[in-house]
Protein backbone atom coordinates (compact mmCIF):
# COMPACT_ATOMS: atom_id res chain seq x y z
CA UNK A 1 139.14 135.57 84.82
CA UNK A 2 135.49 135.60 84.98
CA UNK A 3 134.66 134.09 88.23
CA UNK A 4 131.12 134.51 89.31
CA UNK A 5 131.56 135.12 93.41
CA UNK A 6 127.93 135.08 94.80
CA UNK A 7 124.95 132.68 93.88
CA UNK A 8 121.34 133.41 93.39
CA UNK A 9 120.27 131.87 96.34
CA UNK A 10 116.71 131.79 93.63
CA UNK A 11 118.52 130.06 90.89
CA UNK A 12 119.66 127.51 93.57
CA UNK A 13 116.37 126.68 94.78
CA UNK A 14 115.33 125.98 91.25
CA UNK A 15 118.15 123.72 90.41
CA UNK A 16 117.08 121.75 92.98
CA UNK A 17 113.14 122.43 92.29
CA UNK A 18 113.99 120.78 89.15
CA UNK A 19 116.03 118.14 90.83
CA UNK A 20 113.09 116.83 92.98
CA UNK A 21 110.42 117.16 89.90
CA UNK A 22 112.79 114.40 88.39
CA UNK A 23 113.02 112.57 91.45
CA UNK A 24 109.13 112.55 92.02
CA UNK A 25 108.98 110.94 87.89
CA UNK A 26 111.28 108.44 88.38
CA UNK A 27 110.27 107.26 92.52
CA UNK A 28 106.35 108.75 91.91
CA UNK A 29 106.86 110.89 95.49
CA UNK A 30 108.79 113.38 96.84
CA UNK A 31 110.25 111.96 100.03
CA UNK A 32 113.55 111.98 98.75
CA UNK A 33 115.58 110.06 102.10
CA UNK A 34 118.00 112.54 103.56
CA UNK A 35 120.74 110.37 103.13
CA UNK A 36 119.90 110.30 99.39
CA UNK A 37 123.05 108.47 98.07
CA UNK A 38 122.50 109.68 94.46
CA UNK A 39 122.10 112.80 94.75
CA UNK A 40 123.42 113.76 98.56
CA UNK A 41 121.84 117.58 97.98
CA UNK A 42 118.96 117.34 97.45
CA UNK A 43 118.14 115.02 100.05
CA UNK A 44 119.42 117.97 102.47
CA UNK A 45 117.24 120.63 100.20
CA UNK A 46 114.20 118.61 100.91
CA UNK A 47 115.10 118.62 104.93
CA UNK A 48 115.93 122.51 104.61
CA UNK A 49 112.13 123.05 102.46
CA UNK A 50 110.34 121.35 105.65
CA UNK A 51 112.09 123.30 108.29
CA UNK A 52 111.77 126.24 106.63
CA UNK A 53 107.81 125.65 106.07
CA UNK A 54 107.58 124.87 110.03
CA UNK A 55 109.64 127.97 110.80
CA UNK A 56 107.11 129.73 108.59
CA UNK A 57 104.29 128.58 110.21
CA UNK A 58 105.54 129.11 114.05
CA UNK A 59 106.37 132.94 112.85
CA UNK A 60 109.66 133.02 112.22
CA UNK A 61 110.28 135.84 109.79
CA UNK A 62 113.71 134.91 108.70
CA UNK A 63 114.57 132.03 106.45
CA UNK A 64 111.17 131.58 105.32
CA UNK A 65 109.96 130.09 102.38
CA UNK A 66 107.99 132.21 100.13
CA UNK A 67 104.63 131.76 98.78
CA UNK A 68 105.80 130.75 95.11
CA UNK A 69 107.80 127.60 96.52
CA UNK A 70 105.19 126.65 98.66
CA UNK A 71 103.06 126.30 95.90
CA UNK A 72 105.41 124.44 93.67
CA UNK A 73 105.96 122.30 96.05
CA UNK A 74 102.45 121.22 96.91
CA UNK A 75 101.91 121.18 93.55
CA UNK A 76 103.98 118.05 92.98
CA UNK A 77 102.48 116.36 96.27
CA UNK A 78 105.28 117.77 98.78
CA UNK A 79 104.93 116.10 102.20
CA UNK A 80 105.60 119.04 104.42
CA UNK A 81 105.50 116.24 107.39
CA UNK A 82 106.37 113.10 106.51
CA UNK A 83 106.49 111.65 110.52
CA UNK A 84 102.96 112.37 110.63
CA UNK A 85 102.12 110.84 106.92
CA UNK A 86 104.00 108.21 108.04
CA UNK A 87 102.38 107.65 111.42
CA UNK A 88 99.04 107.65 109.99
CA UNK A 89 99.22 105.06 107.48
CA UNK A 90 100.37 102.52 110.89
């Protein structure tokens, strides 16, 4: 029937790299709220991105995020923290 059984977990990530460029042109930033009612996904691909980063960066070797998506994303002004963006502007 033509059913396509597994997903490029790659593909996926830039569907929803894609995604969050449209979110940053429409809201100018890419803190997309976790309870994102418009678009539910992404809000929980943003969350995965920054524990994945942190996991990166305490050593974790699986579920990392790769070099290439870490420089996407900073390219369009990903927060990696936003607690601590958020903490210093109060």
């Amino acid at each position: 029937v033509g059913f396509e059984w597994s997903i490029n977990s790659t593909d996926s990530w830039d569907a929803r790299y894609k995604e969050l460029v449209s979110y940053v042109k429409v809201f100018g930033n890419a803190r997309v709220p976790s309870r994102f009612s418009e678009n539910l996904a992404l809000g929980k691909w943003v969350d995965k991105q920054r524990i994945k980063y942190k996991r990166w960066q305490n050593g974790y070797t699986l579920c990392i995020i790769t070099k290439e998506q870490t420089h996407l994303l900073n390219k369009i002004c990903f927060e990696w923290n936003i607690h601590d963006s958020w903490d210093a502007r109060y």
